[in-house]
Protein backbone atom coordinates (compact mmCIF):
# COMPACT_ATOMS: atom_id res chain seq x y z
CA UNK A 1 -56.37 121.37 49.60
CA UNK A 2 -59.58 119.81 51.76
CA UNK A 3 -59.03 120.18 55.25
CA UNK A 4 -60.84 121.23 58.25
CA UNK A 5 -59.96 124.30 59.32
CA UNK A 6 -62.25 127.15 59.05
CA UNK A 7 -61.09 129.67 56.48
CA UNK A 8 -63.24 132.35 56.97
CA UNK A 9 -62.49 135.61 58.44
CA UNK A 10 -65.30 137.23 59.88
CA UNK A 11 -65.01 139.87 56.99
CA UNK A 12 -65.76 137.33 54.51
CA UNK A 13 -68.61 135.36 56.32
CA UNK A 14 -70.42 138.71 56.36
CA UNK A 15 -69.52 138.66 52.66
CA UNK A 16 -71.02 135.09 52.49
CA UNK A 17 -73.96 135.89 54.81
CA UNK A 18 -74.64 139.22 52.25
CA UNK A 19 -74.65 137.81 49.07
CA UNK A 20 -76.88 134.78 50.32
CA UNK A 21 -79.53 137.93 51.41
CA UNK A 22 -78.84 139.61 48.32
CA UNK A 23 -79.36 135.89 46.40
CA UNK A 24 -82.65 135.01 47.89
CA UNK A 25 -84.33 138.37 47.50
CA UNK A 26 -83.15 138.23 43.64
CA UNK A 27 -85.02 134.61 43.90
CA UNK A 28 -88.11 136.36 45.47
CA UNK A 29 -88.05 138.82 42.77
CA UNK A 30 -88.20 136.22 39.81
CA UNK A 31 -85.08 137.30 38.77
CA UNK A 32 -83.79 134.19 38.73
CA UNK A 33 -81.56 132.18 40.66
CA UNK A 34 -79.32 135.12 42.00
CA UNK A 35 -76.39 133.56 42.36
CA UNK A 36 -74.58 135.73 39.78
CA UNK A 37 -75.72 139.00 41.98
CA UNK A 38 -75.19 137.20 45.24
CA UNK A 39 -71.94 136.45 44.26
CA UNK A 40 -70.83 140.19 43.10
CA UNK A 41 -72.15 141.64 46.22
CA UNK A 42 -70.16 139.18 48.23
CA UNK A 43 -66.83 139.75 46.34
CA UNK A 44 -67.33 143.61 46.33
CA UNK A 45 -67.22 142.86 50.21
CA UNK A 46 -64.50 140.66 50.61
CA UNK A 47 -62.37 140.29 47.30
CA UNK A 48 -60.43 137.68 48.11
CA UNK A 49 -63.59 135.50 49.48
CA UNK A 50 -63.35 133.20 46.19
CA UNK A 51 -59.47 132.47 47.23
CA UNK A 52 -60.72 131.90 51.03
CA UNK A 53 -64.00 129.60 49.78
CA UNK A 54 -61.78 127.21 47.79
CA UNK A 55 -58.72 126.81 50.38
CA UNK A 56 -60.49 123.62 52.25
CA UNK A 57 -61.69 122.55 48.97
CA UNK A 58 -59.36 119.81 46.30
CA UNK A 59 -60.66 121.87 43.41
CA UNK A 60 -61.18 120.56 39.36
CA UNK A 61 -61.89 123.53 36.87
CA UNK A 62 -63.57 122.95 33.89
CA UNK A 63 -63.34 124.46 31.14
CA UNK A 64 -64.17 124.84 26.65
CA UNK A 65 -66.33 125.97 24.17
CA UNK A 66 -68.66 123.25 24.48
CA UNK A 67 -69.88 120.60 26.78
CA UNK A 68 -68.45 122.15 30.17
CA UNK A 69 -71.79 122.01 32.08
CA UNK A 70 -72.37 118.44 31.18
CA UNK A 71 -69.17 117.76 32.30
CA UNK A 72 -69.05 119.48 34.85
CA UNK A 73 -71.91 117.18 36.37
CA UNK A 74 -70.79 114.10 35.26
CA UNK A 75 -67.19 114.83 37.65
CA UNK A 76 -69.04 115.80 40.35
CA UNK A 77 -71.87 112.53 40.16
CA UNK A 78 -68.24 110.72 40.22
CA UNK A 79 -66.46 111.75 42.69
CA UNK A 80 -69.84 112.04 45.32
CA UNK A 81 -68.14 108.60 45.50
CA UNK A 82 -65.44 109.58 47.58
CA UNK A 83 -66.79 112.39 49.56
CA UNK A 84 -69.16 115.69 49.29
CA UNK A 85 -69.19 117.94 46.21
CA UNK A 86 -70.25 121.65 45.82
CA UNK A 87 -70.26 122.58 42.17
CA UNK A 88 -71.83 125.65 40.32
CA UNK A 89 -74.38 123.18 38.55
CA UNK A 90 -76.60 125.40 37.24
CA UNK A 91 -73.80 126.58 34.60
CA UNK A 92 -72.62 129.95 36.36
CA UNK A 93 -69.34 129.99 35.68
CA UNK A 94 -68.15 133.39 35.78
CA UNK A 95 -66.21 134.56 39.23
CA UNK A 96 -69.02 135.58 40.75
CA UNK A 97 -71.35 132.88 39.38
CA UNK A 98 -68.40 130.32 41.28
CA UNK A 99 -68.27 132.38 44.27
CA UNK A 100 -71.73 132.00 45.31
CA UNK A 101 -71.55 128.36 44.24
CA UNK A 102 -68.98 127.38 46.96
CA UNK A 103 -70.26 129.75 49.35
CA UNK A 104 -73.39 126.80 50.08
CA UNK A 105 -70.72 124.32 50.41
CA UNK A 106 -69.15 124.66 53.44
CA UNK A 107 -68.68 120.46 54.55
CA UNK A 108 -68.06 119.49 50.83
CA UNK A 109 -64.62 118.01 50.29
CA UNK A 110 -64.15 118.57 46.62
CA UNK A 111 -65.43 121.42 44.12
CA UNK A 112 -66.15 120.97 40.88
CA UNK A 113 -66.06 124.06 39.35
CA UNK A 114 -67.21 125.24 35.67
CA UNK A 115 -65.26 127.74 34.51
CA UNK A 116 -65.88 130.33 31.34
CA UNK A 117 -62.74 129.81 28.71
CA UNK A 118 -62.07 133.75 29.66
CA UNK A 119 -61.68 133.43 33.39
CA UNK A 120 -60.25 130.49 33.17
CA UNK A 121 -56.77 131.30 34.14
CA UNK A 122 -57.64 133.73 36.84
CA UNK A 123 -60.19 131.53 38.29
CA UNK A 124 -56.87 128.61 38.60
CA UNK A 125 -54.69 131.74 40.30
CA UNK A 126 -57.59 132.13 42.88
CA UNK A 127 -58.39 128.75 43.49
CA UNK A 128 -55.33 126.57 43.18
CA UNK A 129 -56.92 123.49 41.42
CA UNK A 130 -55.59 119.89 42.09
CA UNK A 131 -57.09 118.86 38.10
CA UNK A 132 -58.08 121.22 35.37
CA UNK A 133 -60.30 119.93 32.45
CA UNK A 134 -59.86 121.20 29.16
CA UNK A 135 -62.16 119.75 26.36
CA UNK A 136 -62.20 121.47 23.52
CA UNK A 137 -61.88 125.53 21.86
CA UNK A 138 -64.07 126.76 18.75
CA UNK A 139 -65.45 129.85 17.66
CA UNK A 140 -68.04 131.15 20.05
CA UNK A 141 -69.70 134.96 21.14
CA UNK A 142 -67.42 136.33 18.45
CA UNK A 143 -68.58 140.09 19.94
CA UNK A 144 -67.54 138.91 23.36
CA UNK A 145 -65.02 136.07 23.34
CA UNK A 146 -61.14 136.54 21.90
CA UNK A 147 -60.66 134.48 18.57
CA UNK A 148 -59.82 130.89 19.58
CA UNK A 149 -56.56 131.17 19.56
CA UNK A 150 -55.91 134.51 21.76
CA UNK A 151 -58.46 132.15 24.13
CA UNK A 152 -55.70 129.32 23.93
CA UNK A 153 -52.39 131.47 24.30
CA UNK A 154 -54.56 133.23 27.27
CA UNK A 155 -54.90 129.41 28.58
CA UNK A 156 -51.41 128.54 27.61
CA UNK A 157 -49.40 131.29 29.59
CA UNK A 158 -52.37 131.05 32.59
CA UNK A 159 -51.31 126.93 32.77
CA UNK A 160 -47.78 127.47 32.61
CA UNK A 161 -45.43 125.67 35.35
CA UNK A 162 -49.15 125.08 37.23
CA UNK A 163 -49.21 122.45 40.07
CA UNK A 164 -52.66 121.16 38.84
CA UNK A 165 -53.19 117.65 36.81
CA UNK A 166 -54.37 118.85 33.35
CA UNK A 167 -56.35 116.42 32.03
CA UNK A 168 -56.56 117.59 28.25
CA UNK A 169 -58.04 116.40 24.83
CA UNK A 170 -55.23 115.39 22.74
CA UNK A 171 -57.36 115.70 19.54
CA UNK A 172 -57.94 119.06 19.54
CA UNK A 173 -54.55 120.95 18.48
CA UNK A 174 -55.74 124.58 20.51
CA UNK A 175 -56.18 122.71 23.55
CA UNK A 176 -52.93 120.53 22.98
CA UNK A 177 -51.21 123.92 22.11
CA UNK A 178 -52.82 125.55 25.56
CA UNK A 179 -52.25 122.18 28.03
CA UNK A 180 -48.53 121.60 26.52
CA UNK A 181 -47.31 124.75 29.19
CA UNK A 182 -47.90 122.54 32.48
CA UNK A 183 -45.63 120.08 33.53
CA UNK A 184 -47.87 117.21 34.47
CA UNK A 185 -50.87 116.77 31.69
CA UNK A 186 -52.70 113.34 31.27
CA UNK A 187 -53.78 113.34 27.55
CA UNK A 188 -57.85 112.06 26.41
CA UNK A 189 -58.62 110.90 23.12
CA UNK A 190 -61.64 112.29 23.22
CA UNK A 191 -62.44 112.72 19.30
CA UNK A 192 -63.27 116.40 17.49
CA UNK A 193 -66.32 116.27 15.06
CA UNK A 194 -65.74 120.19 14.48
CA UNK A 195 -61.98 120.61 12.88
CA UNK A 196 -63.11 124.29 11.13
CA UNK A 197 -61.03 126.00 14.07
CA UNK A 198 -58.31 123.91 13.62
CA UNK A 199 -56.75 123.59 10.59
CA UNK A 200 -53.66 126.35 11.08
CA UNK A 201 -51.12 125.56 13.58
CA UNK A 202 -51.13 127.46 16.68
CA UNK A 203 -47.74 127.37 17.41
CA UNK A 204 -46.30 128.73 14.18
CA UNK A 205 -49.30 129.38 11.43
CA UNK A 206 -48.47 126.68 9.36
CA UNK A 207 -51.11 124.30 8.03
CA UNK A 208 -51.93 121.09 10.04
CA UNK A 209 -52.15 117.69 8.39
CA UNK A 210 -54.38 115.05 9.28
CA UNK A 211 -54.09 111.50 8.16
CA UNK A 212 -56.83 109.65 10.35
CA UNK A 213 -56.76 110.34 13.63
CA UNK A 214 -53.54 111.78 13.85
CA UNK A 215 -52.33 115.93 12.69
CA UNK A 216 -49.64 117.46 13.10
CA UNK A 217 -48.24 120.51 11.83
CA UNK A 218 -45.69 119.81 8.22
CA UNK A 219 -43.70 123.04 9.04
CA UNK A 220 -42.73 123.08 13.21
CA UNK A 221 -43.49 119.49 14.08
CA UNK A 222 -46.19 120.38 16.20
CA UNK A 223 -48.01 117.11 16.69
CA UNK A 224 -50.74 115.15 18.33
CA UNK A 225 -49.45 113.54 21.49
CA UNK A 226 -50.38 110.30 22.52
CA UNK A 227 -53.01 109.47 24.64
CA UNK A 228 -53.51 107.48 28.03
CA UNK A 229 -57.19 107.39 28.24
CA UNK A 230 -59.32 106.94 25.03
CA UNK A 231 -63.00 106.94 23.53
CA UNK A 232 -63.16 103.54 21.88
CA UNK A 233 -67.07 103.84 20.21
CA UNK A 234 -69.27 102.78 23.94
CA UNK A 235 -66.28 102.17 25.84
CA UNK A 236 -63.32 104.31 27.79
CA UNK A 237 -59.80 102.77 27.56
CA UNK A 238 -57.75 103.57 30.78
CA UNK A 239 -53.97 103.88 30.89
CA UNK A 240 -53.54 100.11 31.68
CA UNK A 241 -55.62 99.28 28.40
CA UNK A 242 -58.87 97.83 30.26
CA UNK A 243 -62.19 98.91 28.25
CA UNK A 244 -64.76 99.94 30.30
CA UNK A 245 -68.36 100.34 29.03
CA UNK A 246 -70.15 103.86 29.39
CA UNK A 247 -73.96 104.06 29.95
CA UNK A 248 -75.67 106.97 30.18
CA UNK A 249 -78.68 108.54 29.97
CA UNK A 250 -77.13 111.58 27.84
CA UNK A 251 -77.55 111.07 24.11
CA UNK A 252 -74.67 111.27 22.04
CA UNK A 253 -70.94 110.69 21.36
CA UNK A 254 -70.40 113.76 22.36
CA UNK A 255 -71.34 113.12 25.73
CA UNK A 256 -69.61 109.54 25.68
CA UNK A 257 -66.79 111.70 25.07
CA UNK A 258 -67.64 114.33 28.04
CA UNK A 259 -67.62 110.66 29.81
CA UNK A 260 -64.07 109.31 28.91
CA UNK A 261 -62.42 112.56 30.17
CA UNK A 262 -64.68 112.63 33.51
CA UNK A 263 -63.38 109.33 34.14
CA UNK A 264 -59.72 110.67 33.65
CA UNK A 265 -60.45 113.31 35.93
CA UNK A 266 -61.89 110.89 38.53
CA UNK A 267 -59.08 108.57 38.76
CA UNK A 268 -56.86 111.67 39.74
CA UNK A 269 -58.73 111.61 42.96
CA UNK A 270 -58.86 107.83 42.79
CA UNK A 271 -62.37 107.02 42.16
CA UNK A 272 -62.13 103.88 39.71
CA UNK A 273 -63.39 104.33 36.27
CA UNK A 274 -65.80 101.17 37.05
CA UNK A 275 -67.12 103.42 39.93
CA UNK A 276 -67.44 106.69 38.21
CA UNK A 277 -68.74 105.71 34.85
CA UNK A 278 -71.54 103.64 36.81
CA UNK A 279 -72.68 106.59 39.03
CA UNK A 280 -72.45 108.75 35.69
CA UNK A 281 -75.31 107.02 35.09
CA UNK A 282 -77.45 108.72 37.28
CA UNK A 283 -77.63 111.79 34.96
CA UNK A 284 -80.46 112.20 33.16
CA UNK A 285 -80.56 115.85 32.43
CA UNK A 286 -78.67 119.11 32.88
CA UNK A 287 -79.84 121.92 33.78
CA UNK A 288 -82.66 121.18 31.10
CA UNK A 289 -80.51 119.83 28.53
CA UNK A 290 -81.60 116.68 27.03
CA UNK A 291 -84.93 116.71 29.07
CA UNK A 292 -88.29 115.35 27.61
CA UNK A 293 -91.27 117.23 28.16
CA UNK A 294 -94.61 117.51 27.81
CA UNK A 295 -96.32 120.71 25.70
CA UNK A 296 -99.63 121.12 24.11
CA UNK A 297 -99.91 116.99 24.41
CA UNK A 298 -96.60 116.91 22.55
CA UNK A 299 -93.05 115.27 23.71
CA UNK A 300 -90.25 117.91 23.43
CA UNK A 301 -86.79 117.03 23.53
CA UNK A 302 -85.13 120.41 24.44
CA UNK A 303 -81.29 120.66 23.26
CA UNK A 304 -79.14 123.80 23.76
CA UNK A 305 -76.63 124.44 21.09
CA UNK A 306 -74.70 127.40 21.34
CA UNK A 307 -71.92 127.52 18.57
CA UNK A 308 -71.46 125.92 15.45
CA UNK A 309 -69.56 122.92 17.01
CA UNK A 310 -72.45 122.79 19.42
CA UNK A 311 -74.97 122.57 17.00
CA UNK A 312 -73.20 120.32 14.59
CA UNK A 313 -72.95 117.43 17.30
CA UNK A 314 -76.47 118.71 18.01
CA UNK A 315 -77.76 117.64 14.51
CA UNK A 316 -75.70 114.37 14.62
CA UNK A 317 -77.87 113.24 17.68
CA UNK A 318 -82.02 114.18 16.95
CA UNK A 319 -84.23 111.46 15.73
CA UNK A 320 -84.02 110.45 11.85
CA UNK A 321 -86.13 112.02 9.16
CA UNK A 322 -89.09 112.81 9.16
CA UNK A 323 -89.08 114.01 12.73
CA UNK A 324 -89.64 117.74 13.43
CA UNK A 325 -87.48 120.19 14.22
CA UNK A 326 -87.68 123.48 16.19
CA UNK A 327 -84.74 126.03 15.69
CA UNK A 328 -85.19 129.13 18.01
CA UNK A 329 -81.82 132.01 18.12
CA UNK A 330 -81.86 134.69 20.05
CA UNK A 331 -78.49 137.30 20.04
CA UNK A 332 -79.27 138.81 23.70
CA UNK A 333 -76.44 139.65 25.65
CA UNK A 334 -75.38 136.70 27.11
CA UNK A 335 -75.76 134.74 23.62
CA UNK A 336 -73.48 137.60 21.85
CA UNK A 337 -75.07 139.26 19.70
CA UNK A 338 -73.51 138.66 16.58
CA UNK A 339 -75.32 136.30 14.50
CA UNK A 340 -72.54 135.83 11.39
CA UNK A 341 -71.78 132.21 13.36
CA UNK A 342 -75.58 130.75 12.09
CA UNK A 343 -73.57 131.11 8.64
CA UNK A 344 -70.62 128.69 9.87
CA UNK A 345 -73.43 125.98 10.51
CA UNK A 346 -73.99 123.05 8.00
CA UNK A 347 -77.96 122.68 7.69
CA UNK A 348 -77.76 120.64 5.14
CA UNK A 349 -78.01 118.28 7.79
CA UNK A 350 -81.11 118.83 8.13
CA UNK A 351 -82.55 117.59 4.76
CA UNK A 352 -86.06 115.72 5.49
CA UNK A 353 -86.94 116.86 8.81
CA UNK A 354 -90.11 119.52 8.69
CA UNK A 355 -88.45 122.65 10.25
CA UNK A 356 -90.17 125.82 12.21
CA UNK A 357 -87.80 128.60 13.19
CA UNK A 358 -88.48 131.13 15.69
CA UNK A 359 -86.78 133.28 18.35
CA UNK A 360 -85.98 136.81 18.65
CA UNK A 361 -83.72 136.34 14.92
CA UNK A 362 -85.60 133.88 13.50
CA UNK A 363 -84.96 135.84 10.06
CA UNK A 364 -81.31 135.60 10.20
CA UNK A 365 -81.74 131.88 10.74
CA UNK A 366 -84.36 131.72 8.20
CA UNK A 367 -82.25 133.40 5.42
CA UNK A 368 -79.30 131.22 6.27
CA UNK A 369 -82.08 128.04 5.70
CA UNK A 370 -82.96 129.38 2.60
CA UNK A 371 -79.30 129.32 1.15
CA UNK A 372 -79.10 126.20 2.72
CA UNK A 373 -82.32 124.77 0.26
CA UNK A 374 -83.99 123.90 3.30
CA UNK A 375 -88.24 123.35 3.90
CA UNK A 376 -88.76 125.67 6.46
CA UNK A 377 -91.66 127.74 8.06
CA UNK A 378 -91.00 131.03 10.55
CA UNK A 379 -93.34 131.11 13.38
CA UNK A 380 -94.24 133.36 16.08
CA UNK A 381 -93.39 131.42 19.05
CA UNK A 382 -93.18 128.11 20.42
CA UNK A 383 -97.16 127.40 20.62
CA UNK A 384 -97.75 128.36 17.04
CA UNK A 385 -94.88 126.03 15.92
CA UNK A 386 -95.44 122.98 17.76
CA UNK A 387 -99.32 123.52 16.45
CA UNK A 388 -97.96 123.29 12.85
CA UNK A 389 -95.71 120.38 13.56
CA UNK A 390 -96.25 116.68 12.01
CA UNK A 391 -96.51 113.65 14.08
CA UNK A 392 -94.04 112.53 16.38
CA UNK A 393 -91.81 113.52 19.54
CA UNK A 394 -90.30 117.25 18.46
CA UNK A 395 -86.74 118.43 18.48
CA UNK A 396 -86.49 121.82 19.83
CA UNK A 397 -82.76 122.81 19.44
CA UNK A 398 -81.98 126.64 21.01
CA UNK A 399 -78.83 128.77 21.85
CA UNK A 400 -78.33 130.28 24.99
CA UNK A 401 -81.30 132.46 25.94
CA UNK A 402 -83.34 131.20 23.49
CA UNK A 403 -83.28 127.78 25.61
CA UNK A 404 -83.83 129.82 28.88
CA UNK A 405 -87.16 131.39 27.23
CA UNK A 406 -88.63 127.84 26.26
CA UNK A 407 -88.14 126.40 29.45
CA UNK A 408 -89.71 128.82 31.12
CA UNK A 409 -92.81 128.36 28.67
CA UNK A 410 -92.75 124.35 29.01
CA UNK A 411 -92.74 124.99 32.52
CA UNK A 412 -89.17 123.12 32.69
């Protein structure tokens, strides 16, 4: 809980002093931002430094499949209303990734903290969070990450009899399943375009119904609880029933969504929702995402889609037909680097837009395209596509790495 008091032993601000050296000379390399080997090199010296870093702190973990980083930022622009933030922006979200994060926040009174669906629970053990966040769970890295529902159970028996506020998204029944273990959840109607993951029970196998807006599971009971915030199209509904509009810069209902349970989260800490949608506004990007640039005289909107629930609320946001469209997939590392997902996508969504494909498996996407009866064209890299592309300001949509490689060759 925030407080004064200096945590620190002197063991772990040599920790913290290390894996800031370690940090900066990874920066001076160009090996990026080094937080990730800062961090590491600070734990290895004081394992408990993440624990220590968090104990002044009133935490909120974040965590899902999709839509975490955005999130992420739109808590933290929030409560900067009430007091300082630290928060691993940048999308780090790993232990070591968070460790380095709060380490350059020493006078912040909350952290906002990111968290990857696998560390989830161990990050909440070390860090004793007043409000977790969970959003959403869908198939994702299926080389690295647990099918969704070992991630849920994982998350379920984690959460159980925690202290924390969970602020949860009633429509999505792995989350439900996950969030029902604590004792104090506030539940977010926060919509699910993707259902693919969810249409067996997770308590007991059996098939889930779903008349409207409601499921529920025929064979346990197992049901959709009801909410006390809600999406309501451009508006969030608070527990008292007062509508209040969301504007932001973010395209998207998914973001609107990422909006409505911010707000819930907020209020926990009691920022307003008036107050935190407003200073929501001030996103305009993250970490990239959504930005606008300028290429070869062209506008590029650059969009990272990760998943196939990423990349079907992806499609549902671009400009109509007959804008074009730039598709790049890597399968590095820290993508996974099984590409069987591109299969789980619905391109069809993409009939009329003018489509180049490129990326380190641009011919696994390009065979999926082809099943899919789309107009495509492989290219070699970004230059040669947006060369070949009609008229007009250019979607570039990208997974995880492949995103990382085009911003560094916009100069984003």
């Amino acid at each position: 809980m925030a407080g004064n008091s200096d945590p620190l032993t002197p063991r772990a601000k040599l920790a913290v002093t290390a894996g800031k050296a370690v940090a900066a000379a990874s920066r001076a390399a160009g090996r990026g931002s080094g937080s990730v080997i800062g961090g590491r090199v600070a734990l290895r010296l004081d394992p408990d430094l993440l624990a220590r870093l968090a104990q002044n702190l009133d935490v909120v973990l974040v965590s899902a499949t999709n839509g975490k980083t955005t999130t992420t930022r739109l808590i933290a622009e929030a409560l900067r209303a009430a007091g300082p933030v630290v928060s691993n922006a940048l999308g780090a979200n790993m232990p070591a990734g968070i460790t380095s994060a709060l380490a350059g926040g020493s006078e912040a009174k909350f952290g906002v903290i990111e968290v990857d669906e696998k560390y989830l629970a161990g990050v909440a053990r070390d860090t004793d969070p007043k409000c977790i966040a969970l959003l959403n769970l869908s198939r994702d890295q299926l080389d690295r990450a647990a099918e969704t529902r070992m991630l849920a159970e994982n998350w379920r028996e984690g959460l159980a009899g925690s202290k924390a506020v969970v602020v949860a998204n009633c429509d999505d029944p792995l989350v439900v399943w996950a969030a029902s273990s604590s004792p104090n959840v506030i539940w977010v109607a926060a919509g699910q375009m993707w259902k693919d993951d969810a249409w067996s029970c997770p308590s007991c196998g059996g098939v889930m119904q779903r008349p409207g807006e409601e499921w529920y599971c025929g064979e346990c009971g197992f049901r959709r609880p009801q909410p006390t915030w809600a999406l309501s199209g451009d508006h969030v509904l608070d527990p008292h029933g007062s509508a209040w509009p969301i504007h932001l810069q973010l395209p998207g209902r998914a973001n609107k969504a990422n909006a409505a349970s911010s707000a819930a989260v907020a209020a926990v800490f009691g920022v307003p929702p008036q107050v935190a949608l407003e200073r929501m506004y001030q996103v305009q990007a993250v970490a990239g995402r959504y930005d606008v640039v300028q290429f070869e005289n062209r506008d590029l909107r650059l969009l990272l889609a990760k998943n196939p629930a990423g990349w079907l609320e992806t499609f549902s946001l671009i400009d109509p037909p007959p804008a074009p469209v730039i598709l790049s997939v890597n399968a590095r590392g820290a993508d996974g680097t099984d590409t069987s997902w591109l299969w789980d996508v619905d391109y069809t969504q993409l009939t009329g837009h003018p489509i180049f494909v490129i990326g380190d498996r641009k011919l696994d996407l390009a065979v999926r395209l082809e099943v899919a009866h789309q107009h495509f064209q492989v290219c070699e890299n970004l230059d040669q596509a947006v060369q070949m592309c009609p008229p007009g300001r250019i979607e570039v949509i990208a997974n995880y790495t492949a995103f990382q490689d085009l911003r560094r060759r916009v100069g984003n």
